[in-house]
C-alpha atoms as a PDB file:
ATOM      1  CA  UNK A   1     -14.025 -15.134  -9.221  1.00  0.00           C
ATOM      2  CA  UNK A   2     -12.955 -13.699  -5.576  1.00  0.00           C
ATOM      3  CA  UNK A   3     -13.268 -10.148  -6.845  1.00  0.00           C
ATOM      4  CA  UNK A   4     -16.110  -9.749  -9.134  1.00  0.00           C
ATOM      5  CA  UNK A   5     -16.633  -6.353  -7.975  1.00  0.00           C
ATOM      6  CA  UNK A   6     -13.347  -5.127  -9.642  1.00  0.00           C
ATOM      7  CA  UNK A   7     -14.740  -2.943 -12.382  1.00  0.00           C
ATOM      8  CA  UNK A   8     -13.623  -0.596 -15.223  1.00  0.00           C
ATOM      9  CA  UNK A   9     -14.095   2.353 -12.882  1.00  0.00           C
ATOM     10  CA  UNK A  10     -11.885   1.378 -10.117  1.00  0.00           C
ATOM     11  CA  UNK A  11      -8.755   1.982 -12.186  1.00  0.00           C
ATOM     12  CA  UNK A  12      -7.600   5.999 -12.305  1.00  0.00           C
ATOM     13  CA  UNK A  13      -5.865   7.193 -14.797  1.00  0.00           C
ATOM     14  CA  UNK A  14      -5.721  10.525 -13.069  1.00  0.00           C
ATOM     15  CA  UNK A  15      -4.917   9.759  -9.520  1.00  0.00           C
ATOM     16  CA  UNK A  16      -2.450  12.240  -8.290  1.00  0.00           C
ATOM     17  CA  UNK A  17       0.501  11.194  -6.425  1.00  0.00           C
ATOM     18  CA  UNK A  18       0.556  12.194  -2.688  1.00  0.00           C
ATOM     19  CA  UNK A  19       1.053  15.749  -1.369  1.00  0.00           C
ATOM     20  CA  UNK A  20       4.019  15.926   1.543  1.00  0.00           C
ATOM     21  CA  UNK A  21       1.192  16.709   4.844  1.00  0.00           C
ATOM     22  CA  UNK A  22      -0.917  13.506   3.986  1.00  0.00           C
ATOM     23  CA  UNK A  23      -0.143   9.890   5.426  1.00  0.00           C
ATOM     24  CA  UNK A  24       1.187   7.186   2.973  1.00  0.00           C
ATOM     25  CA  UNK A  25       1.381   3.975   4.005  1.00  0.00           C
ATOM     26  CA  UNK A  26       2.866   1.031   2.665  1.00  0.00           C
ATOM     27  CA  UNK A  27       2.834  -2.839   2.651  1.00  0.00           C
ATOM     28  CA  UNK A  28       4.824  -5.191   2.150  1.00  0.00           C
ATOM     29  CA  UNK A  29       4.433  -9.375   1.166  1.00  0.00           C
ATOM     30  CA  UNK A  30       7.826 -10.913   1.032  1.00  0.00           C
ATOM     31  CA  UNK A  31       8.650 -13.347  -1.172  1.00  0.00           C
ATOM     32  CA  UNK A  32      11.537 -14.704  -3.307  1.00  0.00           C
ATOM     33  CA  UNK A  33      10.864 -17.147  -5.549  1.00  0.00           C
ATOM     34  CA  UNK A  34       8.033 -18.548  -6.995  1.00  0.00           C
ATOM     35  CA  UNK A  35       6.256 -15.817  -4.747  1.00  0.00           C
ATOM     36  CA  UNK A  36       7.487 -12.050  -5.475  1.00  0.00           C
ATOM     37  CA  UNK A  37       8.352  -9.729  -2.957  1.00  0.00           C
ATOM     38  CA  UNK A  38       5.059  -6.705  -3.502  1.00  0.00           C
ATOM     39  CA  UNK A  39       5.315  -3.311  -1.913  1.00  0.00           C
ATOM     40  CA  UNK A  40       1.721  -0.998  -2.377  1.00  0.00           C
ATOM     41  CA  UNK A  41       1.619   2.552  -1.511  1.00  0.00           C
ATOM     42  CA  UNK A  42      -1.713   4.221  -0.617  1.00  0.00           C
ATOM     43  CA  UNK A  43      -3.449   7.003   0.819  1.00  0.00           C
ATOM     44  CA  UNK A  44      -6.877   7.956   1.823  1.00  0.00           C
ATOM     45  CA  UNK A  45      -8.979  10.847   0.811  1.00  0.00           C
ATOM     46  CA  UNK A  46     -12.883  11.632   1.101  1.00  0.00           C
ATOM     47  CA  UNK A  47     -12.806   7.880   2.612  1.00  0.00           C
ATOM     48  CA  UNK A  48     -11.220   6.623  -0.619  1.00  0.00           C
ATOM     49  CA  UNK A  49      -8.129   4.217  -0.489  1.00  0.00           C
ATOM     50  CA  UNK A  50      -5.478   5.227  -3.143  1.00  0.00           C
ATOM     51  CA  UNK A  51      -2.850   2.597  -4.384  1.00  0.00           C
ATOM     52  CA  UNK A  52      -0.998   5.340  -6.413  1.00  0.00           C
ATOM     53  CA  UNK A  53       2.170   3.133  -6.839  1.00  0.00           C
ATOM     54  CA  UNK A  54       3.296  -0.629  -6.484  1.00  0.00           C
ATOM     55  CA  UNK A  55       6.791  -2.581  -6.542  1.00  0.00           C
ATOM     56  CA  UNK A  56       7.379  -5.985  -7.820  1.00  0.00           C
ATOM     57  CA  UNK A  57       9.867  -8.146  -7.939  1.00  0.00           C
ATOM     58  CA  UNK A  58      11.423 -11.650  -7.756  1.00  0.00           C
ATOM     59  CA  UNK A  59      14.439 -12.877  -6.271  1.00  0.00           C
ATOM     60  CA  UNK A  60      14.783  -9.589  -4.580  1.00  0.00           C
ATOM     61  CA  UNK A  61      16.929  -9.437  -1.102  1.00  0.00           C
ATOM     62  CA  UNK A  62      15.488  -6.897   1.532  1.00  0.00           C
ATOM     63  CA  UNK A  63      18.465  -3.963   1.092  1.00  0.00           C
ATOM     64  CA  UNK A  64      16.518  -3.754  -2.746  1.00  0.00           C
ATOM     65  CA  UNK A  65      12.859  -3.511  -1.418  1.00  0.00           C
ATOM     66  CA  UNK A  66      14.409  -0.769   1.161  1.00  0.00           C
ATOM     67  CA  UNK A  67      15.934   0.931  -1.591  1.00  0.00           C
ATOM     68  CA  UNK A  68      12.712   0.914  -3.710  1.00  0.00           C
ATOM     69  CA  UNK A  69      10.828   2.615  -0.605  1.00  0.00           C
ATOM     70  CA  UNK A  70      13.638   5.411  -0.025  1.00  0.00           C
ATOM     71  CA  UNK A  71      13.539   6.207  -3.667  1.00  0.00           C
ATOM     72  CA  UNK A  72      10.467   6.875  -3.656  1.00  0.00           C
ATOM     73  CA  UNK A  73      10.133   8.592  -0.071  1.00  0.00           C
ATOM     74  CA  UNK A  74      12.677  10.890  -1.944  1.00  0.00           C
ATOM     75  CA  UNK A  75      11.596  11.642  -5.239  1.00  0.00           C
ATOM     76  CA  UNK A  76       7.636  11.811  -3.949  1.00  0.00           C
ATOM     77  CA  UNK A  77       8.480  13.936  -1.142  1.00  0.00           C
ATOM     78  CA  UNK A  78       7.024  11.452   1.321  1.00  0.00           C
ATOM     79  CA  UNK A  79       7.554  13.442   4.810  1.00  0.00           C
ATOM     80  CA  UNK A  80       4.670  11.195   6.568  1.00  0.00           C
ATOM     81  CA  UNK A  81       5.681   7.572   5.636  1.00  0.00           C
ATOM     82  CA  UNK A  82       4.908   4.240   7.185  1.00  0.00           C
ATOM     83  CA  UNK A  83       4.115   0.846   6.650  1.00  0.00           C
ATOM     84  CA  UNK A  84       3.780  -2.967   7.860  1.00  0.00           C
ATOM     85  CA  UNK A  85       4.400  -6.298   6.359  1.00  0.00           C
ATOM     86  CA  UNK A  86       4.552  -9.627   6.343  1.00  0.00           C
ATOM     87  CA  UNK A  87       5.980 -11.053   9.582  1.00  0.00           C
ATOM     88  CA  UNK A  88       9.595 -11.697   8.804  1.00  0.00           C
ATOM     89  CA  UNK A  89      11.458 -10.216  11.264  1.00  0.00           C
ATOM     90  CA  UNK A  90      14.885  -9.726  10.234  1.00  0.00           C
ATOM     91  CA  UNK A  91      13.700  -8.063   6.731  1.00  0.00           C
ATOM     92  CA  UNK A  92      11.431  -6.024   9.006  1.00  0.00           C
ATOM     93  CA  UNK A  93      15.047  -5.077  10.758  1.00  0.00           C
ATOM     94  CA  UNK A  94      16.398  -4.309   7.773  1.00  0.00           C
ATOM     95  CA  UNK A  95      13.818  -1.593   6.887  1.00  0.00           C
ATOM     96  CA  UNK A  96      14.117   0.081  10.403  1.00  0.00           C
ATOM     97  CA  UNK A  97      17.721   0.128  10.392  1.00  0.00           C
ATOM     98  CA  UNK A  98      17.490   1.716   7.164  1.00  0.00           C
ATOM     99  CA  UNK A  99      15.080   4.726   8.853  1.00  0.00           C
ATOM    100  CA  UNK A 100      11.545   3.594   7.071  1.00  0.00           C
ATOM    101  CA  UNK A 101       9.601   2.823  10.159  1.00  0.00           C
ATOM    102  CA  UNK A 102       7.730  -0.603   9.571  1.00  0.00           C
ATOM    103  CA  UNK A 103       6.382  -2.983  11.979  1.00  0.00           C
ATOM    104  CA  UNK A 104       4.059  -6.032  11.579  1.00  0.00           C
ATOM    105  CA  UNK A 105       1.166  -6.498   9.220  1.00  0.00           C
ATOM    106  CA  UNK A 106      -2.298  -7.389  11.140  1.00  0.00           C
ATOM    107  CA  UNK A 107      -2.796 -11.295   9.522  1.00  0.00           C
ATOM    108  CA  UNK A 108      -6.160 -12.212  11.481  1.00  0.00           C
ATOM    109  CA  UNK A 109      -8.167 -13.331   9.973  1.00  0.00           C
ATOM    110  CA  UNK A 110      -7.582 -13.381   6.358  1.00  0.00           C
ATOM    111  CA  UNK A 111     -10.850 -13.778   4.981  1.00  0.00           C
ATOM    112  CA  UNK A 112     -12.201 -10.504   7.168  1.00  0.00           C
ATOM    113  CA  UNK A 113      -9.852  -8.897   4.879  1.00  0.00           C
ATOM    114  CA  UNK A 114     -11.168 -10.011   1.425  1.00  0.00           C
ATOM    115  CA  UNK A 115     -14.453  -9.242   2.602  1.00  0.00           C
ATOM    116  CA  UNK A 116     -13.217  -5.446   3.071  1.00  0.00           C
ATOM    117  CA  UNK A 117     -11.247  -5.654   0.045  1.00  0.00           C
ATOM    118  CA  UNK A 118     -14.781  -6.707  -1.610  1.00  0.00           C
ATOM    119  CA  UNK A 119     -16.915  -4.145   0.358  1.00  0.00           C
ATOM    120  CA  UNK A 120     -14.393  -1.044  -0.402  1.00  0.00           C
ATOM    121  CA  UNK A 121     -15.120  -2.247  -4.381  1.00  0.00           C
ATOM    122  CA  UNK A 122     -18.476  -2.584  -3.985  1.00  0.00           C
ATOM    123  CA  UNK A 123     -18.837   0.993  -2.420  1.00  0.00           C
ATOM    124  CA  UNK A 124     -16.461   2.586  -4.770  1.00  0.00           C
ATOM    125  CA  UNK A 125     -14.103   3.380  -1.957  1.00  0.00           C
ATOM    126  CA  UNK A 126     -10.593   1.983  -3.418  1.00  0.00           C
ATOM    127  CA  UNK A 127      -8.995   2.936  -6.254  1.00  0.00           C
ATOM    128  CA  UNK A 128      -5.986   1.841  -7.992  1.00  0.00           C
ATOM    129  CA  UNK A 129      -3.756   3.977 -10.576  1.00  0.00           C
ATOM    130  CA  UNK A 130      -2.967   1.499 -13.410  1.00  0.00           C
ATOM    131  CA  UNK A 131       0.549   1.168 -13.180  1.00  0.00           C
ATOM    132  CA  UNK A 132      -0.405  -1.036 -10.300  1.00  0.00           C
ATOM    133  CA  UNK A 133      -0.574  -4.215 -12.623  1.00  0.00           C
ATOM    134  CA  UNK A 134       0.341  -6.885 -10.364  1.00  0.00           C
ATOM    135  CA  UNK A 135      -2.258  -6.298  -7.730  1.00  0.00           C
ATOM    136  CA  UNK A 136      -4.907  -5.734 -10.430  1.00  0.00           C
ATOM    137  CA  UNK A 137      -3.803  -8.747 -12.096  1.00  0.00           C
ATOM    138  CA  UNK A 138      -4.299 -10.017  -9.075  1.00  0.00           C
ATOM    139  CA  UNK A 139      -7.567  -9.370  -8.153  1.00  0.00           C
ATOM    140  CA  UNK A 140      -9.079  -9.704 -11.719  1.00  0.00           C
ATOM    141  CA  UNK A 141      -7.537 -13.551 -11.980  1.00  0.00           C
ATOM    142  CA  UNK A 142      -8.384 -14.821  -8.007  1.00  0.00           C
ATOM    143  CA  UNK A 143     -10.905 -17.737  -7.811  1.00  0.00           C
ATOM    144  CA  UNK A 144     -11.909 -19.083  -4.375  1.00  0.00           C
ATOM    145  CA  UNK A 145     -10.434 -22.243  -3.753  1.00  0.00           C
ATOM    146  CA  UNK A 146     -13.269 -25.075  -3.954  1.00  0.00           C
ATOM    147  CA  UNK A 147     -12.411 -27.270  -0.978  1.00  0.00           C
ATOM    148  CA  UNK A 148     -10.584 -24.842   1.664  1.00  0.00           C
ATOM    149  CA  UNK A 149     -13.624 -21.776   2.790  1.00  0.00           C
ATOM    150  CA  UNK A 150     -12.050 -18.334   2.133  1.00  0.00           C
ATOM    151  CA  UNK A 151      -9.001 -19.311   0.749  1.00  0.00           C
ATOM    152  CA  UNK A 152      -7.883 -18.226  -3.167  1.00  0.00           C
ATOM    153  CA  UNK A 153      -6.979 -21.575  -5.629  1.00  0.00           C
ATOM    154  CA  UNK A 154      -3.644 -21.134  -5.887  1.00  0.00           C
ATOM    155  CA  UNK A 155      -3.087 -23.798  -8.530  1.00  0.00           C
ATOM    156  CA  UNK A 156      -5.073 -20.789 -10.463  1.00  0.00           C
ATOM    157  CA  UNK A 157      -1.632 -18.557 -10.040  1.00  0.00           C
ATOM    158  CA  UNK A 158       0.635 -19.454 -12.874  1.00  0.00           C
ATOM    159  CA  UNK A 159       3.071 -16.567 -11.854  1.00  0.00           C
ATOM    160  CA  UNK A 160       3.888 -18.101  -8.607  1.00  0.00           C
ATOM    161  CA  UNK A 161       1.306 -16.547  -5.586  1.00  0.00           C
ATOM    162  CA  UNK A 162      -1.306 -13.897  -5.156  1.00  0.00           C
ATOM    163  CA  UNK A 163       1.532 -11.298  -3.417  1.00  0.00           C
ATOM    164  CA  UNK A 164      -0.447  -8.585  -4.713  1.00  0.00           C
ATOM    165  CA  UNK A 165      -3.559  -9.725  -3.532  1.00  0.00           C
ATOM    166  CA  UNK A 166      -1.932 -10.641  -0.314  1.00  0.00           C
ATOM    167  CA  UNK A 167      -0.247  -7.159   0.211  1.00  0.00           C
ATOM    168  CA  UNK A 168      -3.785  -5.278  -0.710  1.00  0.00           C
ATOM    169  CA  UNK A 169      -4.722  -6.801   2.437  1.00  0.00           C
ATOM    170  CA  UNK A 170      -2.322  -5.702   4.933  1.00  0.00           C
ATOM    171  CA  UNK A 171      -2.874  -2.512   3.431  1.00  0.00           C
ATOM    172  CA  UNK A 172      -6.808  -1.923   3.539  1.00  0.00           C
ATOM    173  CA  UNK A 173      -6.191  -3.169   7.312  1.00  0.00           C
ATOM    174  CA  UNK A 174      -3.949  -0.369   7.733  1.00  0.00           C
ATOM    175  CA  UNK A 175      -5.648   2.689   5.792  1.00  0.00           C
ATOM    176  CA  UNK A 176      -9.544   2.222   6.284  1.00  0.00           C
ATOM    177  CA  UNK A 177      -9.592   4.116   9.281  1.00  0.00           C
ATOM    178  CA  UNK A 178      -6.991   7.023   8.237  1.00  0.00           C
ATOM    179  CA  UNK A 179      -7.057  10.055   6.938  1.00  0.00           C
ATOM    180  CA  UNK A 180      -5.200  13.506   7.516  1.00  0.00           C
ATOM    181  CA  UNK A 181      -6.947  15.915   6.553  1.00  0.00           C
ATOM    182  CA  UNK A 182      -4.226  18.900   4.750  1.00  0.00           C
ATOM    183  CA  UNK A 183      -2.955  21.699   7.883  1.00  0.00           C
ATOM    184  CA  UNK A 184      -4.787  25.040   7.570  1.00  0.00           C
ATOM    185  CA  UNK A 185      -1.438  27.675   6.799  1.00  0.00           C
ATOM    186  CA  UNK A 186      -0.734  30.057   9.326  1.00  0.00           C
ATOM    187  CA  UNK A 187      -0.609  33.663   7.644  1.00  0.00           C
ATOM    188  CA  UNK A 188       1.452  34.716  10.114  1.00  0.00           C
ATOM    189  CA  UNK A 189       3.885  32.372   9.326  1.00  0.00           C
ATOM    190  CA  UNK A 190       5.913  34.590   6.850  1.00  0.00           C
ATOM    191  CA  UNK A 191       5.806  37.711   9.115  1.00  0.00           C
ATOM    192  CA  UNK A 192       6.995  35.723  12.166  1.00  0.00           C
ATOM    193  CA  UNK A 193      10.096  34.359  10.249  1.00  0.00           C
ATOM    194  CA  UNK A 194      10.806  37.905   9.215  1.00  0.00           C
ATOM    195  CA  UNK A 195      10.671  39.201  13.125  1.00  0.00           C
ATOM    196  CA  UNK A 196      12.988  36.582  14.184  1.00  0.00           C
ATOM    197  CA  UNK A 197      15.310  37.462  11.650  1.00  0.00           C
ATOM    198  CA  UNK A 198      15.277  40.775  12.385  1.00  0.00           C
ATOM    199  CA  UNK A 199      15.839  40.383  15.827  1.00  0.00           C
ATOM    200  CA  UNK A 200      18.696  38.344  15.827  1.00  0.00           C
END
């Protein structure tokens, strides 16, 4: 296997969702068909990645994947969202026309990235909320490919390609040096409002 180190404890059943002051990031791996298009979200706490949320699909046209991301900008609250994918310019258009700020995933080398993907396992520093099947599917079914160094046997991948695997990686590029720490409150904040108020 590529990911041996993917173990019982990596999956949380009780991984909160994001609160509106922290970062979330997203990735994106196109794809249309046999590959899936796979968006992750994460965030990073304590040093921990997140992946609190995934989206899969096939045959899916880039106005759908954008839709998918505003939904759940909007129902999550998301005030501090960005992301990168796959290089595909016009789909990257799409996104930024649409207001959800995306630019290019970092795709050098590609087996750097499994070995961070296999360190932040090892260290207990990733964590995945289950109803992020198609990554953990992913990970749990990846075999290194025999006769190419680094590279996953994709003859292995009945569904098509690795996209979750793929997108994991753009993301752990993105999120293993971030974290935003939550604002301290101002408790002055309530009086001030009620001074301007008053003095209008």
């Amino acid at each position: 296997k590529a990911y041996p180190e993917l173990a019982a404890h990596h999956i949380d059943y009780d991984m909160p969702f994001p609160e509106p002051w922290q970062q979330v990031l997203f990735a994106i791996d196109w794809g249309y068909h046999p590959s899936a298009t796979c968006v992750l979200f994460a965030y990073v706490i304590n040093g921990e990645l997140n992946v609190f949320d995934e989206h899969y699909e096939m045959e899916e046209t880039p106005i759908f994947t954008a839709a998918a991301i505003e939904s759940r900008r909007s129902n999550l609250d998301l005030r501090r969202l960005i992301g990168v994918a796959d290089h595909e310019p016009a789909r990257i258009v799409e996104l930024t026309n649409r207001g959800i700020d995306c630019s290019n995933a970092d795709k050098v080398n590609t087996m750097g990235a499994r070995m961070q993907i296999k360190e932040a396992l090892y260290f207990k520093r990733i964590k995945f909320h289950p109803r992020c099947k198609f990554v953990l599917r992913d990970l749990d079914a990846a075999t290194w490919d025999s006769k190419k160094d680094g590279e996953l046997d994709d003859s292995q991948c009945t569904w098509g390609h690795f996209d979750g695997e793929a997108t994991l990686r753009y993301l752990i590029r993105m999120l293993s040096t971030i974290e935003v720490e939550k604002p301290a409150e101002n408790p002055h904040s309530a009086y001030d409002t009620a001074s301007a108020a008053a003095h209008r």
